[in-house]
PDB file of N, CA and C in Angstrom:
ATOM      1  N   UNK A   1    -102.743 -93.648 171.874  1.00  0.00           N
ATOM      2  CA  UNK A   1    -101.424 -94.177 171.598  1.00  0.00           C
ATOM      3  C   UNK A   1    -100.548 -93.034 171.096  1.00  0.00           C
ATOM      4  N   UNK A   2     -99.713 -92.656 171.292  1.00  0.00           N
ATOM      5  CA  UNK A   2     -98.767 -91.581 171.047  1.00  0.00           C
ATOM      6  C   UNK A   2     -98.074 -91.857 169.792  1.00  0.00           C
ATOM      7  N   UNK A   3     -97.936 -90.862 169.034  1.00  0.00           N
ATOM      8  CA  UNK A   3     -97.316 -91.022 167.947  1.00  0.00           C
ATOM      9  C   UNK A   3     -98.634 -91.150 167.149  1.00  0.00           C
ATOM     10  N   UNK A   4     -99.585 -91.600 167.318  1.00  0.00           N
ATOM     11  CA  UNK A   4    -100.745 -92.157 166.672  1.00  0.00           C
ATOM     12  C   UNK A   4    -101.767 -91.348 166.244  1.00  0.00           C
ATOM     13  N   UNK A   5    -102.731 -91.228 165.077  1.00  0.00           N
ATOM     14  CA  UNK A   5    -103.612 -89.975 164.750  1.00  0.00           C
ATOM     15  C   UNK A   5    -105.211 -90.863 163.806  1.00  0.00           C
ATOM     16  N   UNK A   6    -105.873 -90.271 164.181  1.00  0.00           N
ATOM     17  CA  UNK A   6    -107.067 -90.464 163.426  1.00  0.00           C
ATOM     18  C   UNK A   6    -107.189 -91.270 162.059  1.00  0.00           C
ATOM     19  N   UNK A   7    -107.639 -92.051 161.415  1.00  0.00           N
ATOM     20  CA  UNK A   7    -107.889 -91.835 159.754  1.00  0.00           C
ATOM     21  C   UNK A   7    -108.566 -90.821 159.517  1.00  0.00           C
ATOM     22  N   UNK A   8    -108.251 -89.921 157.958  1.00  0.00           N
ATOM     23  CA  UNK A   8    -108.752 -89.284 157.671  1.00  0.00           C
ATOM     24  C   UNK A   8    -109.795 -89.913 157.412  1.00  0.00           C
ATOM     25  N   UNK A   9    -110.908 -88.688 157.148  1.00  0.00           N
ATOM     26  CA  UNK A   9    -112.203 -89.150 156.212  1.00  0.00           C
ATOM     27  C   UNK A   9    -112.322 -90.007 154.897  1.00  0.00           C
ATOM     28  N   UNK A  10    -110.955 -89.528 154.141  1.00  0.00           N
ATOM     29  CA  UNK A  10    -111.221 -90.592 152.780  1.00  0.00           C
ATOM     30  C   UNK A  10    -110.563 -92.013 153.089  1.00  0.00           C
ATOM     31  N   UNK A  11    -109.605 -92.182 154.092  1.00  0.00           N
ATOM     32  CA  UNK A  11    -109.222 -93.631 154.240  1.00  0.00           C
ATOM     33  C   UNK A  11    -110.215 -93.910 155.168  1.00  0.00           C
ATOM     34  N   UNK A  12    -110.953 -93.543 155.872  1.00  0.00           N
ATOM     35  CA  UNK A  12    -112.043 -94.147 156.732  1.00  0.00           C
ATOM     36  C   UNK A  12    -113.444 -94.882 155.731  1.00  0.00           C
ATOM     37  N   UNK A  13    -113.787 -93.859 154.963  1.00  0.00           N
ATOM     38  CA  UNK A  13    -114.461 -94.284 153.704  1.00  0.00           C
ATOM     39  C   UNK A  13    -114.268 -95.364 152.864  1.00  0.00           C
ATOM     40  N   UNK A  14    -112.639 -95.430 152.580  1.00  0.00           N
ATOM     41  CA  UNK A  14    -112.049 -96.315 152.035  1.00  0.00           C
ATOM     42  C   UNK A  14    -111.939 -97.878 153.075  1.00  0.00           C
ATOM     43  N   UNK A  15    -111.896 -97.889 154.430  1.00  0.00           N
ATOM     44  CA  UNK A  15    -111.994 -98.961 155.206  1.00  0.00           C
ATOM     45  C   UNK A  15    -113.308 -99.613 154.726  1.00  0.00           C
ATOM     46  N   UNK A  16    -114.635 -98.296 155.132  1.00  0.00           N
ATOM     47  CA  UNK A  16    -115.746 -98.792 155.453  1.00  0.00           C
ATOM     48  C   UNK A  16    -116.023 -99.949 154.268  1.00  0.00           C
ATOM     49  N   UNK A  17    -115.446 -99.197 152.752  1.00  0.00           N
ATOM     50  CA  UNK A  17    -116.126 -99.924 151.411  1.00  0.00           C
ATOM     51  C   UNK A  17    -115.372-101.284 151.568  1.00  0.00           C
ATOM     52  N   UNK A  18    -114.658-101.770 152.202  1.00  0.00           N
ATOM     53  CA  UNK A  18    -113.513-102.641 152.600  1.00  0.00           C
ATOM     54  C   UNK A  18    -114.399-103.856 153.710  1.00  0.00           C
ATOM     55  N   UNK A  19    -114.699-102.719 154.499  1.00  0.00           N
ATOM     56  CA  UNK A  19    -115.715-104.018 155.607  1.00  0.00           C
ATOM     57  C   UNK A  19    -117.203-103.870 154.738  1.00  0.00           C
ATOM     58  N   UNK A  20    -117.617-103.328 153.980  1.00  0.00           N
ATOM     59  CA  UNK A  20    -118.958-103.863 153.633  1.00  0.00           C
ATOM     60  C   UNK A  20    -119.584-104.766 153.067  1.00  0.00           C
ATOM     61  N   UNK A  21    -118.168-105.906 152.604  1.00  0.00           N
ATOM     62  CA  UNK A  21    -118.712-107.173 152.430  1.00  0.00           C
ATOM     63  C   UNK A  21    -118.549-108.045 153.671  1.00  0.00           C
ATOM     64  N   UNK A  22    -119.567-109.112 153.136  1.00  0.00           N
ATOM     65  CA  UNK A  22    -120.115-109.770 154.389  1.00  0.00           C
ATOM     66  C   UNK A  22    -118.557-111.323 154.526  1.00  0.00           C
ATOM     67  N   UNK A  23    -117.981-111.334 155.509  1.00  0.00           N
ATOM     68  CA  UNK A  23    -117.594-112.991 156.079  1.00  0.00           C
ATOM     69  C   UNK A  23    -116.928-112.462 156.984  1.00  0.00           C
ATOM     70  N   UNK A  24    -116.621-113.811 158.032  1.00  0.00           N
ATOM     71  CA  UNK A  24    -116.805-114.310 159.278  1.00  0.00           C
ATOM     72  C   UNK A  24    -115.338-113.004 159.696  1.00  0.00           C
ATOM     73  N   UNK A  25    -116.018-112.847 160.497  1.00  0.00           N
ATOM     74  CA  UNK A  25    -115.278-111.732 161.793  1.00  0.00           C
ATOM     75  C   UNK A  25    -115.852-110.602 161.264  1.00  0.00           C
ATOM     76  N   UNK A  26    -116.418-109.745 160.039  1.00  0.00           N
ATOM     77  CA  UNK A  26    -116.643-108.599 159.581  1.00  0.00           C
ATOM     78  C   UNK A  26    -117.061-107.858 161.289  1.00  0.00           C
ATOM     79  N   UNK A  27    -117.989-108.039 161.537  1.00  0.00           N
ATOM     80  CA  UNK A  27    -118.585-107.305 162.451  1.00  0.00           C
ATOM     81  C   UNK A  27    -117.864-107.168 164.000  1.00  0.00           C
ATOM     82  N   UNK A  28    -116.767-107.937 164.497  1.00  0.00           N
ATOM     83  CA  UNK A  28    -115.881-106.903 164.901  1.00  0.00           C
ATOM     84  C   UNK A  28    -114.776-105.907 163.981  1.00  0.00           C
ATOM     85  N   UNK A  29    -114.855-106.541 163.226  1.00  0.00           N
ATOM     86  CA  UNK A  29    -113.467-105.422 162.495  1.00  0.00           C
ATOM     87  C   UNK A  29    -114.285-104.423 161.987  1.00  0.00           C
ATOM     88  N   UNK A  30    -115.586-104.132 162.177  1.00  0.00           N
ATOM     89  CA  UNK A  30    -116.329-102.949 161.336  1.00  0.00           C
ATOM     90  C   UNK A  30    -116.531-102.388 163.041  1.00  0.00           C
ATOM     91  N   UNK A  31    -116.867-103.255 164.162  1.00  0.00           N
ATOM     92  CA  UNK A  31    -116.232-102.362 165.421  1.00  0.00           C
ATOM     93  C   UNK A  31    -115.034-102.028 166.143  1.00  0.00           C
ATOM     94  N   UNK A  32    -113.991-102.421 165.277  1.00  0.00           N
ATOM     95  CA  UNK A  32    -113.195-101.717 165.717  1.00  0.00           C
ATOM     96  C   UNK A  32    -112.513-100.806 164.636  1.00  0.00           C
ATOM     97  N   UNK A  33    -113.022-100.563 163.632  1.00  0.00           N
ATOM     98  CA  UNK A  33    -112.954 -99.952 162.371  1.00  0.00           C
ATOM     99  C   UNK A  33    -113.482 -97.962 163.463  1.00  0.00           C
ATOM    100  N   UNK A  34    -114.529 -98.467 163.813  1.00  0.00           N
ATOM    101  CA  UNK A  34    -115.191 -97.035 164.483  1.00  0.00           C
ATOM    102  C   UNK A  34    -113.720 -95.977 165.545  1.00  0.00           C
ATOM    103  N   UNK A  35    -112.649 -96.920 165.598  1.00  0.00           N
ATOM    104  CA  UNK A  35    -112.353 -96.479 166.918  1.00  0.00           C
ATOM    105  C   UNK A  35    -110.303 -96.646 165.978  1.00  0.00           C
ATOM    106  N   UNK A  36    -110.389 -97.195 165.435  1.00  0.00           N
ATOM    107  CA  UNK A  36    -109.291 -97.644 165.040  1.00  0.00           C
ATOM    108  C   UNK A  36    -107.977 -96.410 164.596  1.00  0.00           C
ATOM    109  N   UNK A  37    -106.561 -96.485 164.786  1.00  0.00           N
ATOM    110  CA  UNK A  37    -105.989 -95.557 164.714  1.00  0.00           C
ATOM    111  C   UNK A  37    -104.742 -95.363 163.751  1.00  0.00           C
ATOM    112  N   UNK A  38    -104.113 -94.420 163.278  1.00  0.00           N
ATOM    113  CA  UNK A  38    -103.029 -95.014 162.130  1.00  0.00           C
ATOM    114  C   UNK A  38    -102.017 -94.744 163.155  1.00  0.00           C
ATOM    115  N   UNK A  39    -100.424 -95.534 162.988  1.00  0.00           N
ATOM    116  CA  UNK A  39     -99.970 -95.752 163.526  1.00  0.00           C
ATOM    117  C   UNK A  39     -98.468 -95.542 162.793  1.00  0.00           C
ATOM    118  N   UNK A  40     -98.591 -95.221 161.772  1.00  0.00           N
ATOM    119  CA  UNK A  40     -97.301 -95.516 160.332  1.00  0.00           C
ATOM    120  C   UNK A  40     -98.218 -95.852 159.016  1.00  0.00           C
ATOM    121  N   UNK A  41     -96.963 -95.848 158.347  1.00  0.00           N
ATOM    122  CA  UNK A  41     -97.252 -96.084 157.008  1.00  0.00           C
ATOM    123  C   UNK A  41     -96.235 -96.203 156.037  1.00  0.00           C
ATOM    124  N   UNK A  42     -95.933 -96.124 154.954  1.00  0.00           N
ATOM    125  CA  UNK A  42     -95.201 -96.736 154.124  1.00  0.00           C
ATOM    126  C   UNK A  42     -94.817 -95.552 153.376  1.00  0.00           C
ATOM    127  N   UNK A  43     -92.948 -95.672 153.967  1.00  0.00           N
ATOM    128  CA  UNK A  43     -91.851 -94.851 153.193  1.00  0.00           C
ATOM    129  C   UNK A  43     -91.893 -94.227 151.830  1.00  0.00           C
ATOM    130  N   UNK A  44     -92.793 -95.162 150.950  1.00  0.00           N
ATOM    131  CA  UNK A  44     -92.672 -94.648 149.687  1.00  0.00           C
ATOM    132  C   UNK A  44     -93.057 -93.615 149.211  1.00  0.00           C
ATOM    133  N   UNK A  45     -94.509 -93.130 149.819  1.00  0.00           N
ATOM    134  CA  UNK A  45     -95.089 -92.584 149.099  1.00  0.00           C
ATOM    135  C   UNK A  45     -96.512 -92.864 149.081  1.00  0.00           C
ATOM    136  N   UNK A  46     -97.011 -93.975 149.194  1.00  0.00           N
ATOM    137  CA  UNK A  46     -98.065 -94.458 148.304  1.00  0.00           C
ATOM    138  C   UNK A  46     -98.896 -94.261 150.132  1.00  0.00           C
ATOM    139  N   UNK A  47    -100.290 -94.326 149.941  1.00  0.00           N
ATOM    140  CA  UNK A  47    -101.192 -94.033 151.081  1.00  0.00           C
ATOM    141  C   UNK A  47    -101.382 -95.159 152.011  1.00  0.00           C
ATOM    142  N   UNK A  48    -100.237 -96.224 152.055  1.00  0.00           N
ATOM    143  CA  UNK A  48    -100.380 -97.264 152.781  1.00  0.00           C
ATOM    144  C   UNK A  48    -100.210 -96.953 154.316  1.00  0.00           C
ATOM    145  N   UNK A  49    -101.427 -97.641 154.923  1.00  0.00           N
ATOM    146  CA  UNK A  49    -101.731 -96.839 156.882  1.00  0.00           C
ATOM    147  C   UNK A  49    -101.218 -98.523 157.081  1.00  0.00           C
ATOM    148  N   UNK A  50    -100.523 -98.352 158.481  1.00  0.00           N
ATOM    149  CA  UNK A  50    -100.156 -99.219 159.405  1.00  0.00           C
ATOM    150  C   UNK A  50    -101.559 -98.776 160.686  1.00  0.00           C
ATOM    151  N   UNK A  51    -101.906 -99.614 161.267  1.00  0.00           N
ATOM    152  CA  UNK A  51    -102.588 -99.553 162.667  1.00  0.00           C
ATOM    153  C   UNK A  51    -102.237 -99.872 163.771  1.00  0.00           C
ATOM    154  N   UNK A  52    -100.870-100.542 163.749  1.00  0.00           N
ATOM    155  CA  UNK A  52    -100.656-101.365 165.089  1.00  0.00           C
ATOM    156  C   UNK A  52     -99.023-101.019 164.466  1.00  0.00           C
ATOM    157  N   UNK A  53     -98.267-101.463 165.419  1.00  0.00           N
ATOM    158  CA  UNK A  53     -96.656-101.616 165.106  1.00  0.00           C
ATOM    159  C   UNK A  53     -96.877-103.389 164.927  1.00  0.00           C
ATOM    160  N   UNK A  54     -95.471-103.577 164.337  1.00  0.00           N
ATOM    161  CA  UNK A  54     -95.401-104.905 164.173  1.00  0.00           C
ATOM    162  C   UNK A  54     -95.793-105.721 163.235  1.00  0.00           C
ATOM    163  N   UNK A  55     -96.927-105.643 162.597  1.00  0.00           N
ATOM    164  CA  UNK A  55     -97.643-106.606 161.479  1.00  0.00           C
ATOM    165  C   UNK A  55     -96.623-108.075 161.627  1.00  0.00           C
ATOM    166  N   UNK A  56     -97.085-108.784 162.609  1.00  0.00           N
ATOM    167  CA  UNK A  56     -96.612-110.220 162.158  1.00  0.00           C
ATOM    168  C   UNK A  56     -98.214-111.076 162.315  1.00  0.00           C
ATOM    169  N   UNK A  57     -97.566-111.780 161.317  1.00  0.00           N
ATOM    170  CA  UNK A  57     -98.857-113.118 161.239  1.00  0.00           C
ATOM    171  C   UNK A  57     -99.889-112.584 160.259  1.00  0.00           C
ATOM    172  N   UNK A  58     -99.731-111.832 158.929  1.00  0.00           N
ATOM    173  CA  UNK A  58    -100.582-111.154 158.969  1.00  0.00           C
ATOM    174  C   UNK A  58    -101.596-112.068 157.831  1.00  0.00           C
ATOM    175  N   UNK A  59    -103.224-111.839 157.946  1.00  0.00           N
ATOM    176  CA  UNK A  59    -103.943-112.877 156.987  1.00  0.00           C
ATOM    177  C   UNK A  59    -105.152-111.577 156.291  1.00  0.00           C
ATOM    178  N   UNK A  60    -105.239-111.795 155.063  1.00  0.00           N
ATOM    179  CA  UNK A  60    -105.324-110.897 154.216  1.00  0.00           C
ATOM    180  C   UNK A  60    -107.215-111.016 154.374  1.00  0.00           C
ATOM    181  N   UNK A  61    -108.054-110.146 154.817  1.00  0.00           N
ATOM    182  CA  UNK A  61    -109.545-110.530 154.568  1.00  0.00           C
ATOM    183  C   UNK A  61    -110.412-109.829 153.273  1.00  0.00           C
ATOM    184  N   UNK A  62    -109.972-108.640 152.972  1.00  0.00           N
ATOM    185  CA  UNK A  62    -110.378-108.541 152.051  1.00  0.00           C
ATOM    186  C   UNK A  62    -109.865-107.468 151.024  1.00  0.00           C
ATOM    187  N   UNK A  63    -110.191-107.431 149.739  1.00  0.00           N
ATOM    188  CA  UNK A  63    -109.188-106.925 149.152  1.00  0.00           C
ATOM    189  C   UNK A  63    -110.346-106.134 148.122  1.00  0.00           C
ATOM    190  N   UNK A  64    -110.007-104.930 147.505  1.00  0.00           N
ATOM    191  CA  UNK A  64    -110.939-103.738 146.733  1.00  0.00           C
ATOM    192  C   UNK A  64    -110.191-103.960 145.456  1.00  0.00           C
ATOM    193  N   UNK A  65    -110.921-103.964 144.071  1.00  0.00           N
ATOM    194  CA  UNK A  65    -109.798-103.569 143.067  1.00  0.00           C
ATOM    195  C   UNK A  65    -110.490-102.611 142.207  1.00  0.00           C
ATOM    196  N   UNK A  66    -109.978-101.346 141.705  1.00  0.00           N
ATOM    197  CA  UNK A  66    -110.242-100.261 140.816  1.00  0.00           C
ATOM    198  C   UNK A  66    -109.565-100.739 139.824  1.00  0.00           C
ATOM    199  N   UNK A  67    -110.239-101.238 138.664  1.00  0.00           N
ATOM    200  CA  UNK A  67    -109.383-102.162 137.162  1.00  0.00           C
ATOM    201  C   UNK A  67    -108.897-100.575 136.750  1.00  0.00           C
ATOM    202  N   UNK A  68    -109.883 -99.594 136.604  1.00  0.00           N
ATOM    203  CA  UNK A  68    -109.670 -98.427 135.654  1.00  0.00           C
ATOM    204  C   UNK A  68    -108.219 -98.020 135.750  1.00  0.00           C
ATOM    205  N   UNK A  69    -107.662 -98.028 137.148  1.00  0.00           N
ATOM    206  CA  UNK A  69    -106.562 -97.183 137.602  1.00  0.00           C
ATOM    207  C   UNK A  69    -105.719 -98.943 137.756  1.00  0.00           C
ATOM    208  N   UNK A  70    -105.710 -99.870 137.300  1.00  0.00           N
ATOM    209  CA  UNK A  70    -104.714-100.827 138.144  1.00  0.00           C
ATOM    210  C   UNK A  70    -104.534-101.124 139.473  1.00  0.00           C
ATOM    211  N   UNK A  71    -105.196-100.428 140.334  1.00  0.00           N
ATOM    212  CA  UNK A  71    -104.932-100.081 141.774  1.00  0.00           C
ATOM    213  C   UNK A  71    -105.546-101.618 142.858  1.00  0.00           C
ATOM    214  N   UNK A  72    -105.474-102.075 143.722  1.00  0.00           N
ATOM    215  CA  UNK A  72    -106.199-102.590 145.009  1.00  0.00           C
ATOM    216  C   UNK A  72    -106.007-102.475 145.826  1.00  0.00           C
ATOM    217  N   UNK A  73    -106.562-102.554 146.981  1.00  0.00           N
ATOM    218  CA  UNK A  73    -106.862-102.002 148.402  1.00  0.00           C
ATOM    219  C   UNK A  73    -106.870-103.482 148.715  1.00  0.00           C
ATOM    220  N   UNK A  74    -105.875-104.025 149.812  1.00  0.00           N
ATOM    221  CA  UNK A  74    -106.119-104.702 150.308  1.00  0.00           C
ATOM    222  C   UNK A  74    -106.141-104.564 152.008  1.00  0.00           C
ATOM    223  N   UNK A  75    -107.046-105.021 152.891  1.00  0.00           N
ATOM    224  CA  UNK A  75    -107.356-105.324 154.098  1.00  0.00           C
ATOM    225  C   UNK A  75    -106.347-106.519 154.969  1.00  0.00           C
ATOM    226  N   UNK A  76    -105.660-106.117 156.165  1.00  0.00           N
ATOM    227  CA  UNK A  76    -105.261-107.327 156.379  1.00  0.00           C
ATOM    228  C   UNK A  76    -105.256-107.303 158.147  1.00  0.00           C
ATOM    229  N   UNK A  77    -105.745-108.631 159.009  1.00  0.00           N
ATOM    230  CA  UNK A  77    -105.597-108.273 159.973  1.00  0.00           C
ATOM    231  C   UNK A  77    -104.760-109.542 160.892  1.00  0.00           C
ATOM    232  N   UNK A  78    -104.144-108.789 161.978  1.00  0.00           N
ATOM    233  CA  UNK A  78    -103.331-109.925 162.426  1.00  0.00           C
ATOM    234  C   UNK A  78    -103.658-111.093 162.815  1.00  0.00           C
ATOM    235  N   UNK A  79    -103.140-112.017 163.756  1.00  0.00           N
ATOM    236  CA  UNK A  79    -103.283-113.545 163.794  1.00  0.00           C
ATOM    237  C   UNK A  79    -104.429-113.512 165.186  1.00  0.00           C
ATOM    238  N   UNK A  80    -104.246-112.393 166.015  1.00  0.00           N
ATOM    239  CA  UNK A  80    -105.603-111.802 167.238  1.00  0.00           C
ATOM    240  C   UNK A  80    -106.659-111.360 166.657  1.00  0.00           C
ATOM    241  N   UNK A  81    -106.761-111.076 165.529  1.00  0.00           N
ATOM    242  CA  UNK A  81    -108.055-111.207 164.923  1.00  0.00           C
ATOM    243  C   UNK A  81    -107.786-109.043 164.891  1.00  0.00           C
ATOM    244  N   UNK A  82    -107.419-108.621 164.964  1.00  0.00           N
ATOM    245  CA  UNK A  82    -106.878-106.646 164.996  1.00  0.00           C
ATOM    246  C   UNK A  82    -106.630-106.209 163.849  1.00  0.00           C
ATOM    247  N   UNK A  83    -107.646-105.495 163.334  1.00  0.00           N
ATOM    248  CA  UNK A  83    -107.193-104.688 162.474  1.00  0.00           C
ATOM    249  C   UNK A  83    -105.348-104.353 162.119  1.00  0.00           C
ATOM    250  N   UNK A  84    -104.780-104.662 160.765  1.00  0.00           N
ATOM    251  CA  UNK A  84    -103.258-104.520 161.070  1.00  0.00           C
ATOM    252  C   UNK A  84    -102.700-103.106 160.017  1.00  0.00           C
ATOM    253  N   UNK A  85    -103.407-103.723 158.584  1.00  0.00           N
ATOM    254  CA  UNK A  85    -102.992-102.316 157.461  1.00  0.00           C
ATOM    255  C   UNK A  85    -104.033-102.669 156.482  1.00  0.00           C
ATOM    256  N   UNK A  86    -103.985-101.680 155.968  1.00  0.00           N
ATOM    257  CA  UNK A  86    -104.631-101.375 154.597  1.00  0.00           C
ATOM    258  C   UNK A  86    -103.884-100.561 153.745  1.00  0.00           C
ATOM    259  N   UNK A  87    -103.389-101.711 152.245  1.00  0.00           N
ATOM    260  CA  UNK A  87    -102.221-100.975 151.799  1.00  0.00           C
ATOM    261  C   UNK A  87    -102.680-101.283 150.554  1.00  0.00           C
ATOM    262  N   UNK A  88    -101.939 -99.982 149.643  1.00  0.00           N
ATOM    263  CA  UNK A  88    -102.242-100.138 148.102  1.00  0.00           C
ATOM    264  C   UNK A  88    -101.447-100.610 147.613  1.00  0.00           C
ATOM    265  N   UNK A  89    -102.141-101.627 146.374  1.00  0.00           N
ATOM    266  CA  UNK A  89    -101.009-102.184 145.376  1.00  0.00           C
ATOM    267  C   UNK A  89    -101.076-101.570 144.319  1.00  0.00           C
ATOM    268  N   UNK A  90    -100.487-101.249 142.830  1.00  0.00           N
ATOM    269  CA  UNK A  90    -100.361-100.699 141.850  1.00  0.00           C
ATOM    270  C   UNK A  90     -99.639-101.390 141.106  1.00  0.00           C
ATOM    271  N   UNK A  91     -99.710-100.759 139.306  1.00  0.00           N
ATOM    272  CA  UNK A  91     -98.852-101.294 138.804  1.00  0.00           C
ATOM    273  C   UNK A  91     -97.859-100.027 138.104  1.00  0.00           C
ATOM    274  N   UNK A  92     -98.367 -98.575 138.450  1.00  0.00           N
ATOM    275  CA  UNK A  92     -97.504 -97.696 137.503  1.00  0.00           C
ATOM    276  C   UNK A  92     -96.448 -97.706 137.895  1.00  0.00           C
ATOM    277  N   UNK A  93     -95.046 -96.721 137.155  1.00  0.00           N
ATOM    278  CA  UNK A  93     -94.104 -96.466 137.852  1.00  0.00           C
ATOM    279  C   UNK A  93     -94.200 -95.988 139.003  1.00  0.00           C
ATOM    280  N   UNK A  94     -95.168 -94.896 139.292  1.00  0.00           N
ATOM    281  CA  UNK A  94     -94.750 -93.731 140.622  1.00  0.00           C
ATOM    282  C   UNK A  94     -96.340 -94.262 141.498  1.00  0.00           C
ATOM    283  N   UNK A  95     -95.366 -94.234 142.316  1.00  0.00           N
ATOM    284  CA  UNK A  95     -97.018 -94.432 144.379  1.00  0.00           C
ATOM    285  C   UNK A  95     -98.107 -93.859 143.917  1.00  0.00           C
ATOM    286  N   UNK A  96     -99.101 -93.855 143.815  1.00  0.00           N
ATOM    287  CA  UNK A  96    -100.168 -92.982 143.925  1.00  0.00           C
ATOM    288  C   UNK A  96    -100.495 -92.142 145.251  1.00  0.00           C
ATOM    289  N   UNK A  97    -100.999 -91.098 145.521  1.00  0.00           N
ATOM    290  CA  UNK A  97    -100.676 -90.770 146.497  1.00  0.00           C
ATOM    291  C   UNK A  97    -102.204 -90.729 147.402  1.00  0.00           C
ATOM    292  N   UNK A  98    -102.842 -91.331 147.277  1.00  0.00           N
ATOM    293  CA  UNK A  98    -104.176 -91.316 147.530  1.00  0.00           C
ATOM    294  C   UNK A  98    -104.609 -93.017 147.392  1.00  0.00           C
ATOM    295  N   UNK A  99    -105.529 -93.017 148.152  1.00  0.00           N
ATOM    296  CA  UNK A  99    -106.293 -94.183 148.096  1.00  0.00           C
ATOM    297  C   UNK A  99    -107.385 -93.979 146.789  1.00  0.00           C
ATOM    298  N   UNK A 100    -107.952 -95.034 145.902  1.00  0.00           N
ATOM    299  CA  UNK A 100    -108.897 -94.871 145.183  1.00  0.00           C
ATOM    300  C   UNK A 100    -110.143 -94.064 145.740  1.00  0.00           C
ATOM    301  N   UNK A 101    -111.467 -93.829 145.698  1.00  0.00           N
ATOM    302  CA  UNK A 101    -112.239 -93.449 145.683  1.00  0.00           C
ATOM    303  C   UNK A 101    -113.489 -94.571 146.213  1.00  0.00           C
ATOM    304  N   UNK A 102    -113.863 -94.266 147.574  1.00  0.00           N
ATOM    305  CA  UNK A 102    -114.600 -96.035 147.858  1.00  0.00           C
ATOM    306  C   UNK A 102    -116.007 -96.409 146.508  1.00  0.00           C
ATOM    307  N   UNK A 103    -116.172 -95.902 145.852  1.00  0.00           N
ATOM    308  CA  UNK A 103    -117.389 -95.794 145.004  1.00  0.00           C
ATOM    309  C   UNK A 103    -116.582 -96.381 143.819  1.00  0.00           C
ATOM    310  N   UNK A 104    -115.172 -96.406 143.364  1.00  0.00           N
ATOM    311  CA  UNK A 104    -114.506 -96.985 142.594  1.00  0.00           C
ATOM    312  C   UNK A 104    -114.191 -98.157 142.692  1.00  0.00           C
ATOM    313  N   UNK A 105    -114.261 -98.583 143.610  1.00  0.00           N
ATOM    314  CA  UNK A 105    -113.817-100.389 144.659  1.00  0.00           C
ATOM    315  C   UNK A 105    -114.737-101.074 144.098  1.00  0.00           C
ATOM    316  N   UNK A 106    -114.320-102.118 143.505  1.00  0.00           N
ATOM    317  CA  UNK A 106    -115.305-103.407 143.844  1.00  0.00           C
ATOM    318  C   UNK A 106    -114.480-104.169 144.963  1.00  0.00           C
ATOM    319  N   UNK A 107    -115.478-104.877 145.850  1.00  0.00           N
ATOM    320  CA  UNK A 107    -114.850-105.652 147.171  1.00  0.00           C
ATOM    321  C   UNK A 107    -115.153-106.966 147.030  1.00  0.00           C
ATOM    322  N   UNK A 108    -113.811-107.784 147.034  1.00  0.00           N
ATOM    323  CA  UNK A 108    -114.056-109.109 147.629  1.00  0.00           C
ATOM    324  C   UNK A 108    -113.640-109.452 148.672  1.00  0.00           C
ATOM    325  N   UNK A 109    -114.161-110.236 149.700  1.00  0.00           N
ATOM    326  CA  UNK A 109    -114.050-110.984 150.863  1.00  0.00           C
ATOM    327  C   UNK A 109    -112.738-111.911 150.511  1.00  0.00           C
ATOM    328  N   UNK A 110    -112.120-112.451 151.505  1.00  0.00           N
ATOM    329  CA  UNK A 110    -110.780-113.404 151.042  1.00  0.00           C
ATOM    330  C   UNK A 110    -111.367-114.423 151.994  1.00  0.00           C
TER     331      UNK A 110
END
């Protein structure tokens, strides 16, 4: 897809700790996790990846939270069942500019 580039290694890491809990669809979105591409991301600052253009319909599957830092990782994929974003929430003033650390995540399934 043009315009389009790899995940790095630490947001790929950061997906994987994301699909390694278990409910219903995990195991395509952990195959198309292998292949999956960034596409955009978010103006601010903060390490939020787009995968697809568009995000409509979007239903949230699972979500990471690092209490230490305030931070969560949430997973969300569209209404075709496609990987859509994985975006950070926070509560400081300023973006963080990095995703947490996947070993920092605890993961829940939604």
């Amino acid at each position: 897809m043009p315009g389009s580039r790899p995940l790095t290694p630490a947001e790929h890491a950061v997906l994987d700790r994301l699909l390694s809990a278990e409910f219903d669809g995990v195991a395509e979105l952990r195959a198309q996790a292998a292949t999956v591409r960034v596409t955009g991301g978010c103006d601010c600052g903060c390490p939020t990846i787009h995968f697809r253009e568009g995000n409509n319909g979007l239903r949230l599957v699972a979500e990471a939270a690092n209490p230490a830092q305030d931070q969560t990782v949430l997973l969300f994929v569209g209404e075709d069942g496609h990987l859509e974003s994985m975006e950070l929430a926070w509560v400081t003033d300023a973006p963080p500019s990095t995703f947490p650390k996947p070993d920092d995540l605890a993961v829940q399934p939604r």
